[in-house]
Every structure is written in structure tokens, then in C-alpha cells.
PDB file of N, CA and C in Angstrom:
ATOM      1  N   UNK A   1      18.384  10.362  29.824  1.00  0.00           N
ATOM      2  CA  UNK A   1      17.765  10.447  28.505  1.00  0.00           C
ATOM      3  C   UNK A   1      16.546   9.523  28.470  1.00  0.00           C
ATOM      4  N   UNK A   2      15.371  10.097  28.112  1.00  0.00           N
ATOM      5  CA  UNK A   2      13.976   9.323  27.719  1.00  0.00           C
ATOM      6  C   UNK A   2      14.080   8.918  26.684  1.00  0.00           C
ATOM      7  N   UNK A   3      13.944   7.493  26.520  1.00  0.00           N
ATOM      8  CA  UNK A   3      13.590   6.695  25.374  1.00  0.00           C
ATOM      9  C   UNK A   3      12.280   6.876  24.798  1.00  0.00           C
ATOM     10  N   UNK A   4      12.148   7.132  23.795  1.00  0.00           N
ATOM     11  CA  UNK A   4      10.618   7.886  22.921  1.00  0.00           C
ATOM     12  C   UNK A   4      10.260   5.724  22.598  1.00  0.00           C
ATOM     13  N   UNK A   5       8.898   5.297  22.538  1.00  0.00           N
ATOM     14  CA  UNK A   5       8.321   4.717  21.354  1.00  0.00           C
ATOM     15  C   UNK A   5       7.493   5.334  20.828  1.00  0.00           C
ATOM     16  N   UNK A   6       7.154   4.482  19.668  1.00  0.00           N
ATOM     17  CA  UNK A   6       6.358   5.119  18.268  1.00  0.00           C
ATOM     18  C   UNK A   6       5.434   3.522  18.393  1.00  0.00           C
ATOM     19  N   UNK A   7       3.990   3.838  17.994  1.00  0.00           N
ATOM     20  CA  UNK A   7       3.355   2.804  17.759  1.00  0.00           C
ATOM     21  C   UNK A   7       3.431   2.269  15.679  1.00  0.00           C
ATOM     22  N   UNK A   8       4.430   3.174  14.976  1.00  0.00           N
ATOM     23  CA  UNK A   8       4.402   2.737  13.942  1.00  0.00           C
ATOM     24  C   UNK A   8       6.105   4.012  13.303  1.00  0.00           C
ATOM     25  N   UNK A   9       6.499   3.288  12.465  1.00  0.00           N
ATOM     26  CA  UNK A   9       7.667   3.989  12.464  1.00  0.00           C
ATOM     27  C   UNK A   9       7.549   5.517  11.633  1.00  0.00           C
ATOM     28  N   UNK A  10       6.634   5.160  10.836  1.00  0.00           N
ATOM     29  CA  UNK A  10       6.111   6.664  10.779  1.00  0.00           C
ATOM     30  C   UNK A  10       6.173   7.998  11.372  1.00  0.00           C
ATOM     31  N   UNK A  11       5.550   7.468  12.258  1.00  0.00           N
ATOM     32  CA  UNK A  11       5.648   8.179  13.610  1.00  0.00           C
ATOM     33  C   UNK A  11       6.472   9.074  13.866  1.00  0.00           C
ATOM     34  N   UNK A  12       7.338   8.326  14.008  1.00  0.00           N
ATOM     35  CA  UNK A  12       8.750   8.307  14.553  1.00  0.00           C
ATOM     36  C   UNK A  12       9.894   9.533  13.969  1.00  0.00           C
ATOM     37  N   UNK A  13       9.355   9.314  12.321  1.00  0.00           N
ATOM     38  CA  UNK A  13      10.057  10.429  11.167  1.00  0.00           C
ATOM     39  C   UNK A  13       9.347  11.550  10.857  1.00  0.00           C
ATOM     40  N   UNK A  14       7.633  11.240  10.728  1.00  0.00           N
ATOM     41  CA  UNK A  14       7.314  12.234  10.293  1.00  0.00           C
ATOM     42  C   UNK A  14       6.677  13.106  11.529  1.00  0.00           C
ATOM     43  N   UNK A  15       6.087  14.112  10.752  1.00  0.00           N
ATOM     44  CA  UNK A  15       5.053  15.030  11.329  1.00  0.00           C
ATOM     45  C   UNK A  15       3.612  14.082  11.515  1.00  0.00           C
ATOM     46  N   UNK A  16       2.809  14.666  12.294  1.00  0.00           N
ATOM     47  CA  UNK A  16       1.886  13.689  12.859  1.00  0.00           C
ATOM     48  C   UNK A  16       0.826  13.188  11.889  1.00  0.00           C
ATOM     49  N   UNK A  17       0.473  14.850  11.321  1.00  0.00           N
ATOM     50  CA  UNK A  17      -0.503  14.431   9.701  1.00  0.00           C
ATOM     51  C   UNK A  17      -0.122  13.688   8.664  1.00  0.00           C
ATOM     52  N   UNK A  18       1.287  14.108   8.521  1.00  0.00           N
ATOM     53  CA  UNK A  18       1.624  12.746   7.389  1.00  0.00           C
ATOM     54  C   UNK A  18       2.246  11.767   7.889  1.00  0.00           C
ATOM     55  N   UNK A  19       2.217  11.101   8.540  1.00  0.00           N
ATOM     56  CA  UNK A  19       2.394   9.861   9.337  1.00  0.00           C
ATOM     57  C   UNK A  19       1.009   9.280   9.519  1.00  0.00           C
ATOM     58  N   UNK A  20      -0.056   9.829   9.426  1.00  0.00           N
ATOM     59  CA  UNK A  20      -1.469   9.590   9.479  1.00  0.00           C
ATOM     60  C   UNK A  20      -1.772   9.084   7.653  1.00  0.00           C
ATOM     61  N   UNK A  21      -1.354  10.197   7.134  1.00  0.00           N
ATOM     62  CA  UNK A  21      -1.527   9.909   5.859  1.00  0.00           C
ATOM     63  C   UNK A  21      -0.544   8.723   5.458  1.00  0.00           C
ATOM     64  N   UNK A  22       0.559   7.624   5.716  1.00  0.00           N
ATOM     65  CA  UNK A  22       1.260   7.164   5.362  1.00  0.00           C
ATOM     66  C   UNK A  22       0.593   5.631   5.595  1.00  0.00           C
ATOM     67  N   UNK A  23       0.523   6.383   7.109  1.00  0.00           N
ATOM     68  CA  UNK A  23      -0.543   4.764   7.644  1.00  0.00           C
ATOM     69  C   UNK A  23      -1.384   4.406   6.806  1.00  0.00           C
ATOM     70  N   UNK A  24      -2.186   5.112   6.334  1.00  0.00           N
ATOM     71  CA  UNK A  24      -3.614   4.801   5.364  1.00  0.00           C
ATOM     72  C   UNK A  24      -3.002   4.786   4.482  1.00  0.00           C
ATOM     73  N   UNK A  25      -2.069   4.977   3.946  1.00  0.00           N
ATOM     74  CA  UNK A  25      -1.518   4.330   2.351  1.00  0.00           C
ATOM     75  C   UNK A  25      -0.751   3.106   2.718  1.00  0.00           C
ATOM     76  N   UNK A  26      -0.312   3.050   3.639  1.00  0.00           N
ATOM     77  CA  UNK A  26       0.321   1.576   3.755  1.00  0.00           C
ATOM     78  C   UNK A  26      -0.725   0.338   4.140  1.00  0.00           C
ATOM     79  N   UNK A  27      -1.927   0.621   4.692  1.00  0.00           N
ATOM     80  CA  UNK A  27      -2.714  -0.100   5.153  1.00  0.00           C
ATOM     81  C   UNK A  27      -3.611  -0.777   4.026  1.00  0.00           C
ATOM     82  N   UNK A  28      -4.254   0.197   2.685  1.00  0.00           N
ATOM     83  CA  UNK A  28      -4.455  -0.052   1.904  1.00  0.00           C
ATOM     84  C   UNK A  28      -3.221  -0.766   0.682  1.00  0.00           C
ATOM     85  N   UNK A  29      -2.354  -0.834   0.872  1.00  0.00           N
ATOM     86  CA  UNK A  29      -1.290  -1.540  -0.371  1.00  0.00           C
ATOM     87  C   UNK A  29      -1.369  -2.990   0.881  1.00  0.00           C
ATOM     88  N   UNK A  30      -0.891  -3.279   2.077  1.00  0.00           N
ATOM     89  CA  UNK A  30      -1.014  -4.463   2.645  1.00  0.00           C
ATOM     90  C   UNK A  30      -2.352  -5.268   2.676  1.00  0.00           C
ATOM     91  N   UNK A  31      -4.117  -4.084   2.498  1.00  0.00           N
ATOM     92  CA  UNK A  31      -4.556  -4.861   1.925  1.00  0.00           C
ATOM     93  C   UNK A  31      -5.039  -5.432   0.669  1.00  0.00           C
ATOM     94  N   UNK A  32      -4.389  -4.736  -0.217  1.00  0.00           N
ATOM     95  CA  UNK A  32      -4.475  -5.236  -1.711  1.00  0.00           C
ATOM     96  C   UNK A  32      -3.671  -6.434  -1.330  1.00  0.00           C
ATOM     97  N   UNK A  33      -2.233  -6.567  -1.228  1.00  0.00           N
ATOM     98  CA  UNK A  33      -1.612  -7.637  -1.593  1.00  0.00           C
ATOM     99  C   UNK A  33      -2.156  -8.667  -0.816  1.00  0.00           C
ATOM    100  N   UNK A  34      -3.029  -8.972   0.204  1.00  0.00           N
ATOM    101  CA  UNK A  34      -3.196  -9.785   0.890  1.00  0.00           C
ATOM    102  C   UNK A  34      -4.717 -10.539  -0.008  1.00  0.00           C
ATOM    103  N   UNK A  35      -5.338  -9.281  -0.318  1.00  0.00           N
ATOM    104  CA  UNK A  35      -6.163 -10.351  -1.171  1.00  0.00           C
ATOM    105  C   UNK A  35      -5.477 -11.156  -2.422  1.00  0.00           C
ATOM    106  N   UNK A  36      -4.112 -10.496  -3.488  1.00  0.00           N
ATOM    107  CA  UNK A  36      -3.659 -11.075  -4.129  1.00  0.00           C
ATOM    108  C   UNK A  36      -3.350 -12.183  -3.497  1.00  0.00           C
ATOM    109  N   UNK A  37      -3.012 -12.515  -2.472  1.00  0.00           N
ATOM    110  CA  UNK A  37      -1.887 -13.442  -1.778  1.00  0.00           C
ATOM    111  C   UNK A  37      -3.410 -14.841  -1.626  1.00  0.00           C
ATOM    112  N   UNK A  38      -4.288 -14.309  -0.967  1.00  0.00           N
ATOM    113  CA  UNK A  38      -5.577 -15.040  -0.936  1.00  0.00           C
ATOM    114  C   UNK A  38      -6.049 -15.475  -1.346  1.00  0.00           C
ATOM    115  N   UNK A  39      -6.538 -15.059  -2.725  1.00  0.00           N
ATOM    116  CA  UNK A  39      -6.996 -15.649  -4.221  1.00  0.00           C
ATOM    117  C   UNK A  39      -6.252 -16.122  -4.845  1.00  0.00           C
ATOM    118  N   UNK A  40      -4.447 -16.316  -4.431  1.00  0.00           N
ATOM    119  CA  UNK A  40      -3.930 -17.077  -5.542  1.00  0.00           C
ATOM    120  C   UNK A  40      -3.448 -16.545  -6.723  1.00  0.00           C
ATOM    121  N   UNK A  41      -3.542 -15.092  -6.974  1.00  0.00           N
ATOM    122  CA  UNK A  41      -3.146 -14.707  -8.150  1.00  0.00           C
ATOM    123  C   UNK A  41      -1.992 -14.448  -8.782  1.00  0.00           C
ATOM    124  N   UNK A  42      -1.665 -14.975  -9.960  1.00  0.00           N
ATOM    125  CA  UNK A  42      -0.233 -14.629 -10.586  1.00  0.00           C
ATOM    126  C   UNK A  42      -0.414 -13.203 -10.890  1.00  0.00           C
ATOM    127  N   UNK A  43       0.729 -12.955 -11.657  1.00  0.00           N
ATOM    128  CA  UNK A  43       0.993 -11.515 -12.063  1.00  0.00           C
ATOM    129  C   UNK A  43       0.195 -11.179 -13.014  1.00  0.00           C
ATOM    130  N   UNK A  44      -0.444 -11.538 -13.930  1.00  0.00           N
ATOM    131  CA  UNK A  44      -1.445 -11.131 -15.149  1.00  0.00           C
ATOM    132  C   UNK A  44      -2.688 -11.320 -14.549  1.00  0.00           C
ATOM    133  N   UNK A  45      -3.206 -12.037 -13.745  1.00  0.00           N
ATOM    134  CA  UNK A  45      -4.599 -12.106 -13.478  1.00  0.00           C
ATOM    135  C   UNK A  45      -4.437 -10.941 -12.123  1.00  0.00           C
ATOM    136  N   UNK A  46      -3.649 -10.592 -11.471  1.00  0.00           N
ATOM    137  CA  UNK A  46      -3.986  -9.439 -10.493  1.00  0.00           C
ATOM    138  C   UNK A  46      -3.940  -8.150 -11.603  1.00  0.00           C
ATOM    139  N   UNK A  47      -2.973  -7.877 -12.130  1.00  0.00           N
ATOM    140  CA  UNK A  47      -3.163  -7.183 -12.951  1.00  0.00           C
ATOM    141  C   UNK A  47      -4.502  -6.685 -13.543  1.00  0.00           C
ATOM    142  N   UNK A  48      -4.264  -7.290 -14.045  1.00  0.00           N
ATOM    143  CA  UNK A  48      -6.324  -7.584 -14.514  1.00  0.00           C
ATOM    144  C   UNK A  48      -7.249  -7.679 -13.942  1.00  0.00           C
ATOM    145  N   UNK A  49      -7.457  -7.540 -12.211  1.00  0.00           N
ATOM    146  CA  UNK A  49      -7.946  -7.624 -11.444  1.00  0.00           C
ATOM    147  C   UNK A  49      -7.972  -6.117 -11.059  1.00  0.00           C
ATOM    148  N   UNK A  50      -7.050  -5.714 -10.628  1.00  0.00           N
ATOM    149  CA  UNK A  50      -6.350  -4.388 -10.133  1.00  0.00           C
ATOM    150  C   UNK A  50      -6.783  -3.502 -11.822  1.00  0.00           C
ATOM    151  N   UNK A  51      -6.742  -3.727 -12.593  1.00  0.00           N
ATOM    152  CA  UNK A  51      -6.699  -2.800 -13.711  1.00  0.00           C
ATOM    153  C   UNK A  51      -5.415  -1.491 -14.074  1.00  0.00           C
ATOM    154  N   UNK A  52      -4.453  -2.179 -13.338  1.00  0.00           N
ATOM    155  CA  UNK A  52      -3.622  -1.603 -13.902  1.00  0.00           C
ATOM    156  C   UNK A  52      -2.230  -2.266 -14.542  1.00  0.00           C
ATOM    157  N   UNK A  53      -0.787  -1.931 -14.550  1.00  0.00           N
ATOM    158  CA  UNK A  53      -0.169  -2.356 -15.217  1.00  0.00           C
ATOM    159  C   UNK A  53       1.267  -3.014 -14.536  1.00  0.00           C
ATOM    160  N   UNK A  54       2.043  -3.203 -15.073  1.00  0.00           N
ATOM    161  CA  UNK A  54       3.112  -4.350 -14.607  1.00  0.00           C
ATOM    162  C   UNK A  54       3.696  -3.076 -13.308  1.00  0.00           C
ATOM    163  N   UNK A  55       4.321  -1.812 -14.169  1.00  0.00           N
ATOM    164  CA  UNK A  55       5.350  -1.253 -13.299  1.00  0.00           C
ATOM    165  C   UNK A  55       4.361  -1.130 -11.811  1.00  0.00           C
ATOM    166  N   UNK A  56       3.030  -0.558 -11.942  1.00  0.00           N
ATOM    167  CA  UNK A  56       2.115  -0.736 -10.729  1.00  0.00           C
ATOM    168  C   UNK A  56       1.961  -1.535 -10.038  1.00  0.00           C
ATOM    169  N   UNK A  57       1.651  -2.942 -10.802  1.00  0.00           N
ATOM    170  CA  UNK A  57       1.971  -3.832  -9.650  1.00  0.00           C
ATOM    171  C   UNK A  57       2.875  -4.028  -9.221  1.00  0.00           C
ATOM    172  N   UNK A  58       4.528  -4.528 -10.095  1.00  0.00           N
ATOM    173  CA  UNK A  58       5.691  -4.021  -9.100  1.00  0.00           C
ATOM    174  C   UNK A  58       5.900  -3.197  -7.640  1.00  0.00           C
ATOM    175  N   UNK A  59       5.538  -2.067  -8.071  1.00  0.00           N
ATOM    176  CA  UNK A  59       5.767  -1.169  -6.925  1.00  0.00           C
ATOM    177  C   UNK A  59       4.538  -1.732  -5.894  1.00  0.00           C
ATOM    178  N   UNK A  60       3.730  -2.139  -6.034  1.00  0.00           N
ATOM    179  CA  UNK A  60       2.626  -2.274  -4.692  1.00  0.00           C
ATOM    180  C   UNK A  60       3.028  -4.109  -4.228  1.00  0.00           C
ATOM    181  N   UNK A  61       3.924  -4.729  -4.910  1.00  0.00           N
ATOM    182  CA  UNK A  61       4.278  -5.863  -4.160  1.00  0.00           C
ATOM    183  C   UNK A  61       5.884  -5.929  -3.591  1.00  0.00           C
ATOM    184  N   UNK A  62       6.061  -4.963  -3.921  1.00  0.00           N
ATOM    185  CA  UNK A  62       7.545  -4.438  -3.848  1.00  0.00           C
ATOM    186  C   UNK A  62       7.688  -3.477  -2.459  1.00  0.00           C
ATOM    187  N   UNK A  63       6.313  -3.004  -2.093  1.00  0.00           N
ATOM    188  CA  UNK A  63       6.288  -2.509  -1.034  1.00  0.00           C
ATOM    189  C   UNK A  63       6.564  -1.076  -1.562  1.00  0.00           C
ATOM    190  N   UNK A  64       6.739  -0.362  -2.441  1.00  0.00           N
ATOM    191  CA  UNK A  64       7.125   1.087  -2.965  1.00  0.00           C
ATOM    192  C   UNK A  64       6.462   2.182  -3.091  1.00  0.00           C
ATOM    193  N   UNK A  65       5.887   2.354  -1.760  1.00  0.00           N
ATOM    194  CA  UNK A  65       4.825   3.264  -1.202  1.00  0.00           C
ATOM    195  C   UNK A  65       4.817   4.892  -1.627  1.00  0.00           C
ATOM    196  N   UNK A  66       6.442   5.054  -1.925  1.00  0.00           N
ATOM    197  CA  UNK A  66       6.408   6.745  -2.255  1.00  0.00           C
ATOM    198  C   UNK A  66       5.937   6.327  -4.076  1.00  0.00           C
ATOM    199  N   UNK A  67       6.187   5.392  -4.458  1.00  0.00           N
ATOM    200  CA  UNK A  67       5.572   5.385  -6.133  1.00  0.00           C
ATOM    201  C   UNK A  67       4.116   5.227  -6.387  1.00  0.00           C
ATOM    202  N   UNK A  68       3.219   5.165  -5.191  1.00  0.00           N
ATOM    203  CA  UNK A  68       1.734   4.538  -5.198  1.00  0.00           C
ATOM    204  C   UNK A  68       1.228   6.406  -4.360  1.00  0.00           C
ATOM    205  N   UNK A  69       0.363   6.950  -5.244  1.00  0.00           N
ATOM    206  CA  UNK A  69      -0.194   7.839  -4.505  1.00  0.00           C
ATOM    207  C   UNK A  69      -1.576   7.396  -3.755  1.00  0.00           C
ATOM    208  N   UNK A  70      -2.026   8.329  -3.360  1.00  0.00           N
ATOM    209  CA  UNK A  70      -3.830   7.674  -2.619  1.00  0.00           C
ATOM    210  C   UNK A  70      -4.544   7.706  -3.331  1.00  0.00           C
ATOM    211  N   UNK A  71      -4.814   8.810  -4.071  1.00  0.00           N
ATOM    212  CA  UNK A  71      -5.651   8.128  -5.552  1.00  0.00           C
ATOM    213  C   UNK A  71      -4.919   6.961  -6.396  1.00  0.00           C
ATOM    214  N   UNK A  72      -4.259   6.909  -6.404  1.00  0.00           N
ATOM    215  CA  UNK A  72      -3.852   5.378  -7.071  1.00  0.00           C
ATOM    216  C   UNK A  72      -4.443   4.112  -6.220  1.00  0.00           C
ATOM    217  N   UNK A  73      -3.819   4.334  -5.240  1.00  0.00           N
ATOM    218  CA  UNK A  73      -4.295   2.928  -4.338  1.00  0.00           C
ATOM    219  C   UNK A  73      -5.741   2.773  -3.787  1.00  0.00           C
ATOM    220  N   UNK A  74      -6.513   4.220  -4.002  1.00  0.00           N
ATOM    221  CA  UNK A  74      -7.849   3.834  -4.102  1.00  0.00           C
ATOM    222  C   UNK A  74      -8.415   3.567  -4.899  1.00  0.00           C
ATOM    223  N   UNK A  75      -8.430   3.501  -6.451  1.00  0.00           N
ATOM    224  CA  UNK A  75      -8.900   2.841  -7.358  1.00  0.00           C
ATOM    225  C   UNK A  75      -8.006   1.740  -7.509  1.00  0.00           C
ATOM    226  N   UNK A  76      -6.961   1.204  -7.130  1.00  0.00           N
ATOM    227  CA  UNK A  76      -6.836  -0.493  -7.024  1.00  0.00           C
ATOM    228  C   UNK A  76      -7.616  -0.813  -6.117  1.00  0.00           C
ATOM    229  N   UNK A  77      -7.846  -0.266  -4.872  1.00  0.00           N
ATOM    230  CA  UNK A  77      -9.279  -1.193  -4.257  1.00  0.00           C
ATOM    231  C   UNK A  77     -10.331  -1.167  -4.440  1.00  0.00           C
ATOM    232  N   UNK A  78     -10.875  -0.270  -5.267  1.00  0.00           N
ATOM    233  CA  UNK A  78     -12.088   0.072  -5.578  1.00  0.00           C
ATOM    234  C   UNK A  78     -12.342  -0.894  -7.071  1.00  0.00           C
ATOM    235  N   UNK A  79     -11.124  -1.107  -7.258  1.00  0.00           N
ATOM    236  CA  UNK A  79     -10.864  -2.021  -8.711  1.00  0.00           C
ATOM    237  C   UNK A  79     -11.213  -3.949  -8.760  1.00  0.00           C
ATOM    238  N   UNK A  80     -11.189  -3.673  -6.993  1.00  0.00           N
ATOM    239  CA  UNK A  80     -11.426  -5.281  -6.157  1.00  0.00           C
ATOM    240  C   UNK A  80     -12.890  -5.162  -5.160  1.00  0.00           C
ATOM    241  N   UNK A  81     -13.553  -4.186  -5.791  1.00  0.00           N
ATOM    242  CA  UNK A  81     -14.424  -4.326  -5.343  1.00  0.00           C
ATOM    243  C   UNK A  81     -14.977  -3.924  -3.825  1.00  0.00           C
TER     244      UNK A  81
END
């Protein structure tokens, strides 16, 4: 029996296009939170940063990637400039 790796676990589950598409949504939520994490921000000033709202930020520090679509997570970065 051949042991398969995956360079991301994605990979691993999905089909190749959406495993492509998952990457780029996960890549963008790790780098939102990393600028939160950078600047120091509590929960009301990212908020307010991000322009959106509590349950949103929840889910994007919570890691809750099937609740964040790609238009969502591109206007939180586009929201940081």
C-alpha cells in the first residue's frame, strides 16, 4: 500500500478546484487575524476596522471558514486596506 501526502489537508478531502478555493479562503482569514493580532486590537476596534459585526468576527477568529464566504472575506480585507 502507497502512502499518499497532501501538501495541505484540503487536498487530501477535496476535489482539486475546491481545495484551491479553500486555500485562498483560508489564507485570507489567517491574514486578517494576523494583522488583528499585530496591531493589538480588541474586539470593538477590529470590528470597526473590519466593518463588520460581532457574529463575523467570531467566526473569522474562531477559525469558521464554512461561515465566511469569499466575498465576505474580501471585503474584510479590502476593509484593512
Amino acid at each position: 500500500m502507497k502512502i499518499q501526502t497532501f501538501d495541505c489537508a484540503f487536498d487530501a478531502i477535496l476535489e482539486p478546484e475546491e481545495a484551491k478555493i479553500m486555500r485562498y479562503r483560508s489564507d485570507m482569514m489567517i491574514r486578517i487575524v494576523e494583522i488583528i493580532e499585530k496591531n493589538n486590537w480588541g474586539q470593538d476596534e477590529a470590528i470597526e476596522k473590519l466593518k463588520t459585526n460581532k457574529q463575523t468576527f467570531d467566526f473569522l477568529m474562531n477559525g469558521e471558514i464554512d461561515n465566511l464566504s469569499n466575498d465576505l472575506l474580501e471585503k474584510l480585507v479590502a476593509s484593512l486596506g
